[in-house]
Protein backbone atom coordinates (compact mmCIF):
# COMPACT_ATOMS: atom_id res chain seq x y z
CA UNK A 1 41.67 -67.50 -13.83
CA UNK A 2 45.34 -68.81 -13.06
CA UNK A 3 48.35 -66.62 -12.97
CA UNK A 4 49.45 -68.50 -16.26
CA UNK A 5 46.63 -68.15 -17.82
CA UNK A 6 46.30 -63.98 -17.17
CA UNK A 7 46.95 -61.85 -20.24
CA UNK A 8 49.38 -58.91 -20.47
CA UNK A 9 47.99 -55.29 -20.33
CA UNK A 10 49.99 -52.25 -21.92
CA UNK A 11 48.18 -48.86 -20.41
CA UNK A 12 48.90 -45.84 -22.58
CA UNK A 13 48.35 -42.33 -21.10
CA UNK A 14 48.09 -39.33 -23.68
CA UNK A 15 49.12 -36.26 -21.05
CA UNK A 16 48.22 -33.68 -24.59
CA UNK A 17 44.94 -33.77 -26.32
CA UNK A 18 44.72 -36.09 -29.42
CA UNK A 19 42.88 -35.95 -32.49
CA UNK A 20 39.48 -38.76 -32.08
CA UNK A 21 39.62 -40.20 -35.74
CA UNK A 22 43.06 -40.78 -35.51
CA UNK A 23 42.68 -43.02 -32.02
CA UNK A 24 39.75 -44.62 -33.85
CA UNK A 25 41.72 -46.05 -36.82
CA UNK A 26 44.49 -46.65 -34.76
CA UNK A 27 42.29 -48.85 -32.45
CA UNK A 28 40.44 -50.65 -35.18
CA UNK A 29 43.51 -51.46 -36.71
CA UNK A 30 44.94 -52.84 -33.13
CA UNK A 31 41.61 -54.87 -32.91
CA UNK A 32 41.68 -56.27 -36.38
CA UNK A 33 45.14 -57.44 -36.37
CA UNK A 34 45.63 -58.63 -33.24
CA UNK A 35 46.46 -61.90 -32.39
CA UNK A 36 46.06 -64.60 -29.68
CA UNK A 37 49.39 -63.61 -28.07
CA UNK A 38 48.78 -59.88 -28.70
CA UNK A 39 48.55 -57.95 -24.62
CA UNK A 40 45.39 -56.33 -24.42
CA UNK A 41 45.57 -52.25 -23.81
CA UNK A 42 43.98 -49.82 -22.25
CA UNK A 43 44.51 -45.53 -23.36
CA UNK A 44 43.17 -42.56 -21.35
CA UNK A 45 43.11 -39.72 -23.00
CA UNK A 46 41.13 -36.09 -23.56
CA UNK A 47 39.89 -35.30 -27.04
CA UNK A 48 39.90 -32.12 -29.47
CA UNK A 49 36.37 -31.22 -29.63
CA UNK A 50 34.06 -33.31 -31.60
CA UNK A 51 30.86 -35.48 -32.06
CA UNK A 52 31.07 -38.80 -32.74
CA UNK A 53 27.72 -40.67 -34.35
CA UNK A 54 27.41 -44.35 -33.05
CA UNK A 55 25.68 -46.33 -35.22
CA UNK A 56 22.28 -46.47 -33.78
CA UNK A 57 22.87 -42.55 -34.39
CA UNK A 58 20.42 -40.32 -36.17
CA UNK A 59 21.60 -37.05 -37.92
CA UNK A 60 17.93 -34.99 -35.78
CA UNK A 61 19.75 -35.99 -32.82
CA UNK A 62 22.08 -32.97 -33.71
CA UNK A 63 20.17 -29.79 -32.60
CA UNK A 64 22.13 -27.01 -33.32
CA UNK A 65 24.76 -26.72 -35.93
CA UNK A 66 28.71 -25.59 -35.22
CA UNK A 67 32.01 -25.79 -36.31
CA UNK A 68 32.51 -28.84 -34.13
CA UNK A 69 33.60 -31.75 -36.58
CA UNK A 70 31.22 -34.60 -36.87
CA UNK A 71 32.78 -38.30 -36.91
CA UNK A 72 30.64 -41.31 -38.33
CA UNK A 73 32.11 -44.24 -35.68
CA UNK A 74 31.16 -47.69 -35.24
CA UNK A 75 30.47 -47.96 -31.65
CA UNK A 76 27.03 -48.89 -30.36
CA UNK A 77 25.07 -45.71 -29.16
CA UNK A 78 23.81 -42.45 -30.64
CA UNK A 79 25.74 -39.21 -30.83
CA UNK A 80 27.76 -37.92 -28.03
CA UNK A 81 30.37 -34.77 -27.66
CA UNK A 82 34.46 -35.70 -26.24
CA UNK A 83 36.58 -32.82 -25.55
CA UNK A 84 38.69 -31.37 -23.13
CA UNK A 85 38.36 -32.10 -19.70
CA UNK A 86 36.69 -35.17 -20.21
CA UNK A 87 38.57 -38.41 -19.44
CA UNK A 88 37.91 -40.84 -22.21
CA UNK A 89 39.21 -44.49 -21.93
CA UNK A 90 38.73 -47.19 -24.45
CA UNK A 91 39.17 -50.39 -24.12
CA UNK A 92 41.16 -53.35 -26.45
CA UNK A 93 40.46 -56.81 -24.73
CA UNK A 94 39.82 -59.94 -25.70
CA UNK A 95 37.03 -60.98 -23.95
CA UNK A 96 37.13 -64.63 -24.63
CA UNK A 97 40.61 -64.63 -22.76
CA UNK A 98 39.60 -62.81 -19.99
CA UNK A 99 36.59 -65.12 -19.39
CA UNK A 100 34.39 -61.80 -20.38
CA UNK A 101 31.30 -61.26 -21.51
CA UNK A 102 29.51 -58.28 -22.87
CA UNK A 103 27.55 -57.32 -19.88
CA UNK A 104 31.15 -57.90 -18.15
CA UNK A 105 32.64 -55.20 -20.13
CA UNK A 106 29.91 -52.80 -19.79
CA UNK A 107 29.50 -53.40 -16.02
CA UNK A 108 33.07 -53.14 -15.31
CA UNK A 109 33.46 -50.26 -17.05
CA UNK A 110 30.26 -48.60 -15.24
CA UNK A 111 31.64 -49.60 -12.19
CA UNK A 112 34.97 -48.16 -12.75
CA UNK A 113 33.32 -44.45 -12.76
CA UNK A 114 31.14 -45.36 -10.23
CA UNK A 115 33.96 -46.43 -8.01
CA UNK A 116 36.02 -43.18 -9.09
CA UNK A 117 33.49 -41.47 -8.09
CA UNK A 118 33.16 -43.27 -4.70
CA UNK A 119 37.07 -41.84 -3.49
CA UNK A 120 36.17 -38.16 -3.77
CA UNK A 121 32.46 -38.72 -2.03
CA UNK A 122 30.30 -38.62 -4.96
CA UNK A 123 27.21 -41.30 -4.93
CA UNK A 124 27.41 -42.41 -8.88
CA UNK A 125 24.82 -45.98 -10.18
CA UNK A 126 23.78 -47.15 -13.32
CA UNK A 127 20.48 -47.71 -14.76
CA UNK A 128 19.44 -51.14 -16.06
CA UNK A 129 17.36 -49.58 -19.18
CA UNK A 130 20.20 -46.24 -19.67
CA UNK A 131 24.04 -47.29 -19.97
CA UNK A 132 25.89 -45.12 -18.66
CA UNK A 133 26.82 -43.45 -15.01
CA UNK A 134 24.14 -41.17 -13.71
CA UNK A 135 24.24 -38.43 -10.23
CA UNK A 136 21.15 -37.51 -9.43
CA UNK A 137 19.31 -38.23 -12.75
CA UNK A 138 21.94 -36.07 -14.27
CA UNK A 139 24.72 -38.42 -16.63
CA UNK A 140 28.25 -37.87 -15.94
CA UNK A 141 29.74 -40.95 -17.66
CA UNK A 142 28.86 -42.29 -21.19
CA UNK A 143 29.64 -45.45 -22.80
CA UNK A 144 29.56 -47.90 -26.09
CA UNK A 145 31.81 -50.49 -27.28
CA UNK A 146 32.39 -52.23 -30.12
CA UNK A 147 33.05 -55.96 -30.36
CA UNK A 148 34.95 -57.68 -33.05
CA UNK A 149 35.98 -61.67 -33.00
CA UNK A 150 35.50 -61.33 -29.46
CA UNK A 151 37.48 -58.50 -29.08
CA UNK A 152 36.99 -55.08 -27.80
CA UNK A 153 37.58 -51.39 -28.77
CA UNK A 154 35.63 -48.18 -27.88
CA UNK A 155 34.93 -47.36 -24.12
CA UNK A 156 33.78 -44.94 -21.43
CA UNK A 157 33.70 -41.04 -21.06
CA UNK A 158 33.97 -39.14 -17.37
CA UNK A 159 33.15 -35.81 -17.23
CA UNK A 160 35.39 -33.65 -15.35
CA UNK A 161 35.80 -30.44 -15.90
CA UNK A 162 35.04 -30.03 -19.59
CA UNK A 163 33.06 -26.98 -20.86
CA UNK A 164 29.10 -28.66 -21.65
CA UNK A 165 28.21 -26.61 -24.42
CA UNK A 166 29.22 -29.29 -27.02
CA UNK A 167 26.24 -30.94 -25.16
CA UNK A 168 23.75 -28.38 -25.65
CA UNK A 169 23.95 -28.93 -29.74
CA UNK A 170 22.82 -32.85 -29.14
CA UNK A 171 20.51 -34.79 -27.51
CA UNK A 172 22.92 -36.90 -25.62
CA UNK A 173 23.05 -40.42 -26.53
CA UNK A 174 19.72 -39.95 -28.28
CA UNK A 175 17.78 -38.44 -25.11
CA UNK A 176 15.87 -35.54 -25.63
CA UNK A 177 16.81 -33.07 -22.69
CA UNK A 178 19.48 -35.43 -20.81
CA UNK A 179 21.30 -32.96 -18.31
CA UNK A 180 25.11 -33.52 -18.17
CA UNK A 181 27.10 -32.99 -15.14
CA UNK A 182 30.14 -33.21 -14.42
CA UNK A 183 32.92 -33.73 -11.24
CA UNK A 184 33.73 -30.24 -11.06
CA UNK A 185 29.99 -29.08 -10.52
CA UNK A 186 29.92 -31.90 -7.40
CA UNK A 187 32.54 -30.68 -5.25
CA UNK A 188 34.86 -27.67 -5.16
CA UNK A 189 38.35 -29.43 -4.94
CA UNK A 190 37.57 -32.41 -7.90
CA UNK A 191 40.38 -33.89 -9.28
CA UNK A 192 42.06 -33.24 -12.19
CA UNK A 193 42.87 -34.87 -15.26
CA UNK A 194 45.97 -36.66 -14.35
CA UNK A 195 45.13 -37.60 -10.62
CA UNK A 196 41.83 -39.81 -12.29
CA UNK A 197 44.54 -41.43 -14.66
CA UNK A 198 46.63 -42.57 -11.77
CA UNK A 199 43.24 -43.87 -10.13
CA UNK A 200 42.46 -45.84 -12.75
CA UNK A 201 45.86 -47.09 -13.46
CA UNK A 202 45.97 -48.12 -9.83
CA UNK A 203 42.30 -49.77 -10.20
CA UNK A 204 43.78 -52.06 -12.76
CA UNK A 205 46.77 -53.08 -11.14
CA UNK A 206 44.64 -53.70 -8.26
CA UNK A 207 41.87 -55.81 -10.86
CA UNK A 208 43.41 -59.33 -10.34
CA UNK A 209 42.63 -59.69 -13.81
CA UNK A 210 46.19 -59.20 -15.60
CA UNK A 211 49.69 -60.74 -15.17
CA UNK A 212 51.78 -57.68 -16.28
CA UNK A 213 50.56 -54.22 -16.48
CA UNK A 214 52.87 -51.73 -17.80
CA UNK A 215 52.37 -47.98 -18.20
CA UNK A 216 53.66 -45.61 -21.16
CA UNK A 217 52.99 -41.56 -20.73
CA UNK A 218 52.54 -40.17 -23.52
């Protein structure tokens, strides 16, 4: 891809906690009305507790019962728990600009945690048959996308240092007794919140990938 040809990115970082079904209309809305010239974006951001179904998602999948709210979605995937301490990061692209595919999105985005992983020591891979990010069997990143005209919203979750009892009422992305781990429980001094942001505000200005890439803290 030429220089001329490289699309715009916007990068919005939410330093507060933000409500999920609010993002999620906001992003569909982004993704519906978009346009050719529209720059893609990128948001990181933690969540209020809740469980989002995806729509391969099956109400048996939640165990136990709470207070938790329960959000119907349209990503692909089963039910999964966002919250604090977990870095969520979805993703508005159009692929067909980028040159992207599906399995481009998904792999980047794998990658991404993997290589975030990589820069504090910790040995992260995906599975062929299991999206996501796994540490010794144990899944620390989660993802599913949703793709509309070619365009992308939804993305990827990184467990950091988020409490994993919102966990124990599913079965994770549909899989009966799928242990969760999480940065914090792989080395003492993990990074926080913010320092991941800058990482992966750094890995896309680094991507080659996008002409402009501007950042807007929230």
């Amino acid at each position: 891809m030429n220089a001329v040809s490289k699309p715009n990115l916007v990068i919005r970082q939410y330093n507060d906690l933000t409500d999920y079904e609010a993002r999620f209309h906001e992003m569909k809305s982004l993704t519906e009305n978009r346009d050719e010239s529209t720059p893609d974006e990128l948001w990181i951001l933690q969540h209020h507790d809740v469980l989002t179904q995806g729509q391969a998602g099956k109400p048996e999948h939640i165990l136990i019962p709470s207070n938790i709210p329960v959000v119907q979605t349209d990503r692909g995937g089963q039910v999964t728990w966002h919250g604090p301490g977990q870095m969520v990061i979805y993703f508005m692209f159009d692929l067909n600009r980028l040159g992207w595919n599906v399995r481009t999105l998904v792999t980047y985005a794998e990658n991404l945690m993997i290589d975030l992983a990589k820069r504090y020591n910790i040995t992260a891979y995906s599975k062929p048959d299991a999206p996501g990010v796994y540490v010794d069997e144990r899944k620390i990143g989660s993802l599913g996308f949703k793709i509309r005209k070619g365009r992308s919203y939804h993305g990827l979750a990184l467990n950091i240092d988020c409490e994993l009892m919102g966990f124990h009422t599913i079965n994770p992305c549909g899989y009966a007794g799928l242990e969760m781990v999480r940065m914090m429980d792989l080395m003492q001094d993990y990074p926080k919140f913010t320092k991941l942001s800058a990482d992966v505000i750094e890995n896309f200005q680094n991507s080659g990938y996008f002409n402009d890439v501007q950042v807007i803290q929230y």
